[in-house]
N, C-alpha and C. Protein backbone atom coordinates (compact mmCIF):
# COMPACT_ATOMS: atom_id res chain seq x y z
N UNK A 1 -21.06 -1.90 3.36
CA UNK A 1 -20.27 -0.75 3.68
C UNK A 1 -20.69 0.40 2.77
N UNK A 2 -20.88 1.60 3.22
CA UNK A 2 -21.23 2.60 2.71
C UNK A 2 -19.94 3.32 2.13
N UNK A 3 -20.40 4.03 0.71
CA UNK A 3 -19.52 4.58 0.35
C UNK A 3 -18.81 6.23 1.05
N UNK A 4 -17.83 6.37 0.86
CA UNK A 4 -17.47 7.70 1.97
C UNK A 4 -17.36 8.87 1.32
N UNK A 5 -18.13 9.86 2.17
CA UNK A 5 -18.49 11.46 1.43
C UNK A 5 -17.51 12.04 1.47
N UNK A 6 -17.30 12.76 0.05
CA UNK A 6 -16.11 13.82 0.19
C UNK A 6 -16.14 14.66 1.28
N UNK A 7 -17.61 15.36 1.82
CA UNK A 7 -18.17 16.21 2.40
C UNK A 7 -17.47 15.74 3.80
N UNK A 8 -17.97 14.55 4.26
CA UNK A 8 -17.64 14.13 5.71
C UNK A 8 -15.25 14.22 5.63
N UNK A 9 -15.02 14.07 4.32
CA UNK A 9 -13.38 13.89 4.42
C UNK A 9 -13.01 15.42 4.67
N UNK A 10 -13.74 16.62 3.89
CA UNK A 10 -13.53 17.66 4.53
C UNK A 10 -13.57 17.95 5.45
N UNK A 11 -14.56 18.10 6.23
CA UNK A 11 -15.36 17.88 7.47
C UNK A 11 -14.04 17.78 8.49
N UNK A 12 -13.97 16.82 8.15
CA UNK A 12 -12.54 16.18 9.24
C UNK A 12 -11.04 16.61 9.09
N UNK A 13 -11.00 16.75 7.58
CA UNK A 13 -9.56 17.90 7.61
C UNK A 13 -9.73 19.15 7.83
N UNK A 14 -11.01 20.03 7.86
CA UNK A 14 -10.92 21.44 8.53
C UNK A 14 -10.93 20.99 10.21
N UNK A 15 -11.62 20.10 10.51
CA UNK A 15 -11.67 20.20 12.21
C UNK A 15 -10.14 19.94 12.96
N UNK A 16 -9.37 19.03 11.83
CA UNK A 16 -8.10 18.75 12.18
C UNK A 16 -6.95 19.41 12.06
N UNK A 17 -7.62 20.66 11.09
CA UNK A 17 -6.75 21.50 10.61
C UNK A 17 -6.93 22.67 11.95
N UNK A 18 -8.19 23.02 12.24
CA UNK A 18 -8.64 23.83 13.02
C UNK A 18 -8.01 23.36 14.30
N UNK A 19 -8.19 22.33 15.11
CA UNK A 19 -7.72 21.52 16.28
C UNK A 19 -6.01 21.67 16.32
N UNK A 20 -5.07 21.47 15.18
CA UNK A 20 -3.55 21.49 15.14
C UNK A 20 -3.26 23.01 15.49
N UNK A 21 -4.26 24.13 14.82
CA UNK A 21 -3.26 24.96 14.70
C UNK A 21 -3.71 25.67 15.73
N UNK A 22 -5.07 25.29 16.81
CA UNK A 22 -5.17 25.85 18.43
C UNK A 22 -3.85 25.19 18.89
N UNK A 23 -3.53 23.97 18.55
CA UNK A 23 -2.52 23.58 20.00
C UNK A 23 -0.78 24.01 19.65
N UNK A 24 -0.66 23.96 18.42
CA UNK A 24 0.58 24.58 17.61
C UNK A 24 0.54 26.06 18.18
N UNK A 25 -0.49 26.99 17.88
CA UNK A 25 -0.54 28.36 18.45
C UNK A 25 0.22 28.67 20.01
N UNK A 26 0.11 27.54 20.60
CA UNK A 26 -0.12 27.58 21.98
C UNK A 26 1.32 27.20 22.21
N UNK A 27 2.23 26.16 21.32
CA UNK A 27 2.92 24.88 22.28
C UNK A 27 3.84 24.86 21.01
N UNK A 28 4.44 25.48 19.97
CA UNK A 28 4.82 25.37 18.78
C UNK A 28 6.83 25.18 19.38
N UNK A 29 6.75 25.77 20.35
CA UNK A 29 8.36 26.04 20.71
C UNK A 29 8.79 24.57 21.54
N UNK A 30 7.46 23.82 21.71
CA UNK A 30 7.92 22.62 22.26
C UNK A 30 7.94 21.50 20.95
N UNK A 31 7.92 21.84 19.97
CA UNK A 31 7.29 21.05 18.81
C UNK A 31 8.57 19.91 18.38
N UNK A 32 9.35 19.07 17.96
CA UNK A 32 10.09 18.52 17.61
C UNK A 32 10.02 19.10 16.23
N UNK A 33 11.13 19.16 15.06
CA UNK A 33 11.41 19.35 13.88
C UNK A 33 10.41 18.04 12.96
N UNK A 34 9.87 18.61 12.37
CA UNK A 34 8.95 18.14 11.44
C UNK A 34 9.82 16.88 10.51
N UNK A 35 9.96 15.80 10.69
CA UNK A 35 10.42 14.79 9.60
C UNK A 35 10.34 14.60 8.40
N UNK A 36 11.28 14.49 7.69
CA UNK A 36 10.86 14.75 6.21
C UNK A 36 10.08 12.89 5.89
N UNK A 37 10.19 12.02 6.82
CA UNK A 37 9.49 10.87 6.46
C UNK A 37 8.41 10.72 6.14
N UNK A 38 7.44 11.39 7.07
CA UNK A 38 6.35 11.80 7.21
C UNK A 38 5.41 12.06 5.25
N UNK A 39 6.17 13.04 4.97
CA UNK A 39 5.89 12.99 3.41
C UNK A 39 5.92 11.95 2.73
N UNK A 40 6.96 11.55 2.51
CA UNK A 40 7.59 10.97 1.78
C UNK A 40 6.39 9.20 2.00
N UNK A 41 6.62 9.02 3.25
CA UNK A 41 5.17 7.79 3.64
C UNK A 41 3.81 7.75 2.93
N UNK A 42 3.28 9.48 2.82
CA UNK A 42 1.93 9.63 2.49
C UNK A 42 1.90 9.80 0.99
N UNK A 43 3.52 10.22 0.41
CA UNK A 43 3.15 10.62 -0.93
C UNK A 43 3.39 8.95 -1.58
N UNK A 44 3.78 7.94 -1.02
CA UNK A 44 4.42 6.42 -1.11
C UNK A 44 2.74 6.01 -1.21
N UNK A 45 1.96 5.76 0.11
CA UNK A 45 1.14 5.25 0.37
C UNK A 45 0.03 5.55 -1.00
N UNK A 46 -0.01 7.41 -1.23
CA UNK A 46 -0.79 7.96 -2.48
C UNK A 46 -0.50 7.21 -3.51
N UNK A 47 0.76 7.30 -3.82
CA UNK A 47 1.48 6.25 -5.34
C UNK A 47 0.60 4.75 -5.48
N UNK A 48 0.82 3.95 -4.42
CA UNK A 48 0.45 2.86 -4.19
C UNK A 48 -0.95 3.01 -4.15
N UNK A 49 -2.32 3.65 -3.81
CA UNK A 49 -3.48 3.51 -3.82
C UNK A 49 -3.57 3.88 -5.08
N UNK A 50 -3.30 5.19 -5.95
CA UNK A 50 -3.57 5.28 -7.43
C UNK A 50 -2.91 4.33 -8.17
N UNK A 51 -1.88 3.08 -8.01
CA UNK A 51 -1.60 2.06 -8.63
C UNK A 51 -2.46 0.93 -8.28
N UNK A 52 -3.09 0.61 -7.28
CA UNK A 52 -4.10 -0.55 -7.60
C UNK A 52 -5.23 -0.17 -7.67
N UNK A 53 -5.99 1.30 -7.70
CA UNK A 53 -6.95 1.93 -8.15
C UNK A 53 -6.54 1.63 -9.59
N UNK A 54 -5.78 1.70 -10.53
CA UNK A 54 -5.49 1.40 -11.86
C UNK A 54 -5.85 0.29 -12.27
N UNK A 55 -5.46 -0.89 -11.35
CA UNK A 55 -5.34 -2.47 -11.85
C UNK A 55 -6.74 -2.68 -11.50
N UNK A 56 -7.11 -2.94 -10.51
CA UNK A 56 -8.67 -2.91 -10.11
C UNK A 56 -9.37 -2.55 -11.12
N UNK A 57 -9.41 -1.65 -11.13
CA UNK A 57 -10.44 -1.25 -12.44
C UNK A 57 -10.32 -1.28 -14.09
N UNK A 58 -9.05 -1.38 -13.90
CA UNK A 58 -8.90 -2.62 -15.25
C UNK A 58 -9.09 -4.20 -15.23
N UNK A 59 -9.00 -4.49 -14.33
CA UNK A 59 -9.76 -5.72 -14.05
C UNK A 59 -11.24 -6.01 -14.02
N UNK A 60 -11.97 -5.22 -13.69
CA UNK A 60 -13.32 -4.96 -13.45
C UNK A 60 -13.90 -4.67 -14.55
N UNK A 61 -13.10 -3.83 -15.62
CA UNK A 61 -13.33 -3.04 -17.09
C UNK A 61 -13.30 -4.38 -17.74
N UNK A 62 -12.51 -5.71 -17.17
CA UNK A 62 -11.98 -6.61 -18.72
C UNK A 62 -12.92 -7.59 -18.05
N UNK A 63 -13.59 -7.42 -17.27
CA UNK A 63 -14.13 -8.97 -16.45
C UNK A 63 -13.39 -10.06 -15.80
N UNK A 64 -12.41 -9.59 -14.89
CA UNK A 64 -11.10 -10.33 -14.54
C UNK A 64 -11.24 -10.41 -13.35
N UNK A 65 -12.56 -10.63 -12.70
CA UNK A 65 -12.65 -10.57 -11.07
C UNK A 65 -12.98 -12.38 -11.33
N UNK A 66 -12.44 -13.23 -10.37
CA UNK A 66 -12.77 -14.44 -10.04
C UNK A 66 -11.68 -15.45 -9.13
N UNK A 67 -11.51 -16.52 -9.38
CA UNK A 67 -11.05 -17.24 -8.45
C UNK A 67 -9.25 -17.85 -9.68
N UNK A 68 -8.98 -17.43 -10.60
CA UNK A 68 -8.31 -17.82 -11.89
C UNK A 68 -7.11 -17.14 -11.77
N UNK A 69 -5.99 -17.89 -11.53
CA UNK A 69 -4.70 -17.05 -11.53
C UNK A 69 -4.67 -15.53 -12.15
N UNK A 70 -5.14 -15.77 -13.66
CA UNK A 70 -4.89 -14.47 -13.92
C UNK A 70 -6.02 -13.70 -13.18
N UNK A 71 -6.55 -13.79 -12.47
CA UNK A 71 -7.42 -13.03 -12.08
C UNK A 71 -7.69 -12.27 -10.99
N UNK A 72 -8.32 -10.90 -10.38
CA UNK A 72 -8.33 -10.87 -9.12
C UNK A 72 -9.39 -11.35 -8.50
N UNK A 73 -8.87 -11.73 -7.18
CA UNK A 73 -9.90 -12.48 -6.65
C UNK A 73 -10.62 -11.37 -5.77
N UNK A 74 -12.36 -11.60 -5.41
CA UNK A 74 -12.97 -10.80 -4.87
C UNK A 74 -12.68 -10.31 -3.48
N UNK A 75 -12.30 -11.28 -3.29
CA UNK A 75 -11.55 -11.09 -1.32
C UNK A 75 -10.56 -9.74 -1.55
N UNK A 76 -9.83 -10.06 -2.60
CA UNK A 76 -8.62 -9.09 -2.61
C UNK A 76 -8.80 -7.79 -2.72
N UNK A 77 -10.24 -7.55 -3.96
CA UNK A 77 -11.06 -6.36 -3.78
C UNK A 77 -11.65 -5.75 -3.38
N UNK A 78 -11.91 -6.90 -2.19
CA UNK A 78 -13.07 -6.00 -0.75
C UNK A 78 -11.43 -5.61 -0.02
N UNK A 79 -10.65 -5.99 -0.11
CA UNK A 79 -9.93 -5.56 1.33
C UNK A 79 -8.87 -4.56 0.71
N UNK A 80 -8.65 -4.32 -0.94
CA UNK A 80 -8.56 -3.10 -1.58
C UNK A 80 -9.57 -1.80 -0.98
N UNK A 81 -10.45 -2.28 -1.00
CA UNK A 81 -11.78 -1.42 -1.08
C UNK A 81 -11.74 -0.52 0.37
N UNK A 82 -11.48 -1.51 1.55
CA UNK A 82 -11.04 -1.21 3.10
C UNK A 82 -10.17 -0.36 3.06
N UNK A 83 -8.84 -0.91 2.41
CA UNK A 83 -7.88 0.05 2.06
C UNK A 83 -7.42 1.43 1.28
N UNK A 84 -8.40 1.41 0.63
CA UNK A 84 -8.88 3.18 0.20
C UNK A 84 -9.72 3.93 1.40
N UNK A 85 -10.68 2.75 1.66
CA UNK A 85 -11.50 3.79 2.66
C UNK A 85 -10.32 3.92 4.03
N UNK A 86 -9.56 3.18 4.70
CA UNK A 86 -8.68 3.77 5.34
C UNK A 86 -7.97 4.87 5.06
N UNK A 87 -7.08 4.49 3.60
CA UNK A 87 -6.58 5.86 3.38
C UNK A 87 -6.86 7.31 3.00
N UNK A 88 -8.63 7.12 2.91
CA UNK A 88 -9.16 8.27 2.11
C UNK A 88 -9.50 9.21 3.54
N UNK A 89 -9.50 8.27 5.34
CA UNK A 89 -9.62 8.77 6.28
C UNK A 89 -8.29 9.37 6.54
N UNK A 90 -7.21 8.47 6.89
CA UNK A 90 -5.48 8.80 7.00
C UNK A 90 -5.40 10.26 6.22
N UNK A 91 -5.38 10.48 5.27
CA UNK A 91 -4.76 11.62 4.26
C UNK A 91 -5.87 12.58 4.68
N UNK A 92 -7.06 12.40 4.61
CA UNK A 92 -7.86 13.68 5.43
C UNK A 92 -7.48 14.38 7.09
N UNK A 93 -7.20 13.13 7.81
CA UNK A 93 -6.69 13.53 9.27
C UNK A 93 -5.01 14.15 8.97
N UNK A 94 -4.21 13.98 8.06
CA UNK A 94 -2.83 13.71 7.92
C UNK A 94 -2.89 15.45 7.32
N UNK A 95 -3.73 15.38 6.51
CA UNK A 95 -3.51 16.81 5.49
C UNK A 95 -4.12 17.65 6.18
N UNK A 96 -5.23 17.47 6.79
CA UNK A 96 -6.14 18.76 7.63
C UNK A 96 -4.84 18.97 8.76
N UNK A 97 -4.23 18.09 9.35
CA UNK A 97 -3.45 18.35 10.27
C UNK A 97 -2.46 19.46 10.25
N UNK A 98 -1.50 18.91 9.01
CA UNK A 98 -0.53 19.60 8.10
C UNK A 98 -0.97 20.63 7.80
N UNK A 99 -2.38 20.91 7.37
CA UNK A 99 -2.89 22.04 7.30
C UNK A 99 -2.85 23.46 7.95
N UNK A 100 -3.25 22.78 9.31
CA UNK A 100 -3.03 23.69 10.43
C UNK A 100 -1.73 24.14 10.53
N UNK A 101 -0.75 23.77 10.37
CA UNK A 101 0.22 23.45 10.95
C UNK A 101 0.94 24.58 10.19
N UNK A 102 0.44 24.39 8.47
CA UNK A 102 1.11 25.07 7.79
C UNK A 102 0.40 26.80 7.85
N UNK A 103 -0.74 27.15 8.19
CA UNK A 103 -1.56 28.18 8.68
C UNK A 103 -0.99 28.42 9.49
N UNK A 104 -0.55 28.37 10.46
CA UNK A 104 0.75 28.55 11.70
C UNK A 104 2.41 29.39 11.74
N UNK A 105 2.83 28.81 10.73
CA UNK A 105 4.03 29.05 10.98
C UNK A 105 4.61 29.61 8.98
N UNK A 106 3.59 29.26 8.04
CA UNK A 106 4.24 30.27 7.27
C UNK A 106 4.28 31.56 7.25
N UNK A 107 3.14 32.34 8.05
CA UNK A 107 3.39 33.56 8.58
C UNK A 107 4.49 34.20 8.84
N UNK A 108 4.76 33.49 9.76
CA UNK A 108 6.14 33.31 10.51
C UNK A 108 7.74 32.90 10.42
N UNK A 109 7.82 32.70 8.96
CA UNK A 109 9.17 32.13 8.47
C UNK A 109 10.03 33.32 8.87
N UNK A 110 9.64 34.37 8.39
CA UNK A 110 10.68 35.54 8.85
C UNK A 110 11.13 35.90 10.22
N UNK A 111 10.20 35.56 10.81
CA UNK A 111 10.54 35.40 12.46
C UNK A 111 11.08 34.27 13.20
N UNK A 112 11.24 33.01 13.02
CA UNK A 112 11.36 32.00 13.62
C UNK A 112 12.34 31.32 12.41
N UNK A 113 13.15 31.16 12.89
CA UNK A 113 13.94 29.73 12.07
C UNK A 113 13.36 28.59 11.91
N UNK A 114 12.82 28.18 13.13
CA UNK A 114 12.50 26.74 13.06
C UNK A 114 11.33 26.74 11.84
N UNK A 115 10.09 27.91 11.77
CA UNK A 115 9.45 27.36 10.93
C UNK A 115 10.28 27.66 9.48
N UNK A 116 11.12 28.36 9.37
CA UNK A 116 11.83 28.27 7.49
C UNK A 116 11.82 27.25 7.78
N UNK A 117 12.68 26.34 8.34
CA UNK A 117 13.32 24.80 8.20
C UNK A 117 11.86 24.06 8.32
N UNK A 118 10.97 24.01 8.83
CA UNK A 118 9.65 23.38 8.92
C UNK A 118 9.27 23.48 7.57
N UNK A 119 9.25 24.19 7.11
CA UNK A 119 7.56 25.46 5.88
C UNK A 119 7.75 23.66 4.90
N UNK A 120 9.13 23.56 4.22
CA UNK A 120 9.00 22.61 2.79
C UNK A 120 8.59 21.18 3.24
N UNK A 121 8.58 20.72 4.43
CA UNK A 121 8.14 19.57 4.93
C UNK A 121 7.09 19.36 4.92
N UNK A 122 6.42 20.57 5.89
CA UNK A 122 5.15 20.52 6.24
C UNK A 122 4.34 20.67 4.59
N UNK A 123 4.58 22.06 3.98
CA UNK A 123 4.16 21.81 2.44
C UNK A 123 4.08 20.47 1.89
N UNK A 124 5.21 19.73 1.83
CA UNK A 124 5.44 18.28 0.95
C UNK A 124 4.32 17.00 2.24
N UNK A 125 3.90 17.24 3.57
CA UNK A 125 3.40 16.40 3.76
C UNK A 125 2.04 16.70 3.83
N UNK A 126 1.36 18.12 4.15
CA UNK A 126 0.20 18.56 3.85
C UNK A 126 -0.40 18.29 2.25
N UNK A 127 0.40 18.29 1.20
CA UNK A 127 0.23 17.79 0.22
C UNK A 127 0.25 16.62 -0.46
N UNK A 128 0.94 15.83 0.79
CA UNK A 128 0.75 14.42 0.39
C UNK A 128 -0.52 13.92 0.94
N UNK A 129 -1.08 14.33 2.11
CA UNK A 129 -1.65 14.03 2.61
C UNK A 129 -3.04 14.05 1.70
N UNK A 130 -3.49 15.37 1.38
CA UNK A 130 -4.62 15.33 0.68
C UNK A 130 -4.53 14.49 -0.67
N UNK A 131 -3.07 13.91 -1.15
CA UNK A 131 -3.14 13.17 -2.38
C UNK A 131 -3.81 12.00 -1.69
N UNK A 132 -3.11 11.39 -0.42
CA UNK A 132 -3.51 10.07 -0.12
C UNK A 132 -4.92 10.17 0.32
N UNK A 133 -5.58 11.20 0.15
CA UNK A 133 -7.11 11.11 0.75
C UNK A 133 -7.71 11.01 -0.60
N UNK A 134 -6.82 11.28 -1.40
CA UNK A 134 -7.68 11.59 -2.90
C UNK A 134 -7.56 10.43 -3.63
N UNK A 135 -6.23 9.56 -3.96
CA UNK A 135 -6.04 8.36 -3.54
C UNK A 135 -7.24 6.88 -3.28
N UNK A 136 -6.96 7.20 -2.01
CA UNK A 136 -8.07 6.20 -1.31
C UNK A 136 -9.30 6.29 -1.68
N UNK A 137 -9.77 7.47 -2.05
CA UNK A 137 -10.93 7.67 -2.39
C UNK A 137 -11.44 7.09 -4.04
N UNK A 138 -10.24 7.35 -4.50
CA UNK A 138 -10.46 6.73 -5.89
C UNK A 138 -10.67 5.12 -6.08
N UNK A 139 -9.29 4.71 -5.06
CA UNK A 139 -9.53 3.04 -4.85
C UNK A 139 -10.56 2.81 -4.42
N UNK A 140 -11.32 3.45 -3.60
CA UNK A 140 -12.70 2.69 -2.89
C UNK A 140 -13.84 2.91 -3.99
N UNK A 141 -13.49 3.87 -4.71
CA UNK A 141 -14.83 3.69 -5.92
C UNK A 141 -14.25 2.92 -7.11
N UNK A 142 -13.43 2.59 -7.23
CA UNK A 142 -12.82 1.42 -8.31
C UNK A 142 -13.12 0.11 -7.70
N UNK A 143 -13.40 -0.03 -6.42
CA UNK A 143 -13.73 -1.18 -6.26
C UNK A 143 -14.74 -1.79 -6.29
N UNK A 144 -15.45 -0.69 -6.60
CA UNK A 144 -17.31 -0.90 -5.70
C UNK A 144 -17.13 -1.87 -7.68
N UNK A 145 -18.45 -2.97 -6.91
CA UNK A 145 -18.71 -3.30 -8.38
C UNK A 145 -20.07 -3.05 -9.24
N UNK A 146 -19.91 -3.26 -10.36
CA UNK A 146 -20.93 -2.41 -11.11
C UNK A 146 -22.01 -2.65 -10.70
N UNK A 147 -22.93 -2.02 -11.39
CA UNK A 147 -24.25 -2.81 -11.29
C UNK A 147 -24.59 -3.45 -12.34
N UNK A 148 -25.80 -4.64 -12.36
CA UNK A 148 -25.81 -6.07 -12.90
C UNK A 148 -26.62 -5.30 -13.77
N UNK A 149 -26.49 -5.73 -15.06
CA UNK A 149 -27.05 -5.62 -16.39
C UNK A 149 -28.25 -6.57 -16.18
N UNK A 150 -28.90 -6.14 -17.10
CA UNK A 150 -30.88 -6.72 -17.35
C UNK A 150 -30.71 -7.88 -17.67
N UNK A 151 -29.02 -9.05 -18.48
CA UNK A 151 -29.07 -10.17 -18.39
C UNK A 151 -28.75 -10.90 -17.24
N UNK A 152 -27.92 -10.24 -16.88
CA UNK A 152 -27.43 -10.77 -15.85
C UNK A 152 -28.32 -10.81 -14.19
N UNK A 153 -29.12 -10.11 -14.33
CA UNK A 153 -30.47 -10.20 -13.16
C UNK A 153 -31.47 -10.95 -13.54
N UNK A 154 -31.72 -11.46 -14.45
CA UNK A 154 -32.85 -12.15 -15.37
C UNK A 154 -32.60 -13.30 -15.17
């Protein structure tokens, strides 16, 4: 598995950002009220990837990868590893989205009610979003494992 470019995570939150706020422009009065869950999920999910981005790589730092209770096992770190690169996609599609969204309608607070009541949601989940891309991204390079020292290839 290849490691994932910041470049390509931008990439995909401007196109998603760009893509929300054509169809928001268009369709915003049909929109349902923005959920405050929505945040609150991505800034949860962020918490949780920079907490086993922590352990991981203190494990990796102490030599604690193996098959030994106290230990993590490698399975657990490849599918850590999955799980950043998921979320480092999620929070790029989630935040570019939010993005748009928020390009949209803070303009517009003075005119529209719905977006005042929108603006702190969308803020708190556009910002979660890019945490959980930032996040994932960290877990997936905490997982990768080092490279083998001159004894250890010998």
């Amino acid at each position: 598995m290849k490691p994932t470019h910041l470049a390509a995570l931008i990439g995909m939150a401007g196109f998603c950002a760009a893509a929300t706020f054509i169809v928001v422009a268009q369709m915003y009065s049909y929109f349902p009220p923005v959920p405050t869950s929505v945040a609150i999920t991505l800034w949860a999910m962020a918490g949780l990837c920079a907490l086993l981005a922590v352990v991981v790589k203190g494990r990796i730092k102490d030599n604690r990868i193996g098959f030994d209770k106290s230990q993590l096992e490698p399975t657990r770190a490849a599918n850590f590893l999955v799980m950043g690169k998921a979320s480092a996609w999620t929070g790029a599609i989630f935040g570019g989205g939010y993005l748009g969204l928020a390009i949209y309608i803070i303009p517009r607070i003075s005119m529209l009610t719905a977006a005042g009541e929108d603006t702190p949601k969308v803020i708190g989940a556009l910002l979660g979003g890019f945490a959980l891309s930032a996040a994932g991204l960290w877990l997936e390079r905490a997982c990768q494992a080092p490279p083998p020292t001159d004894a250890e290839s010998a």
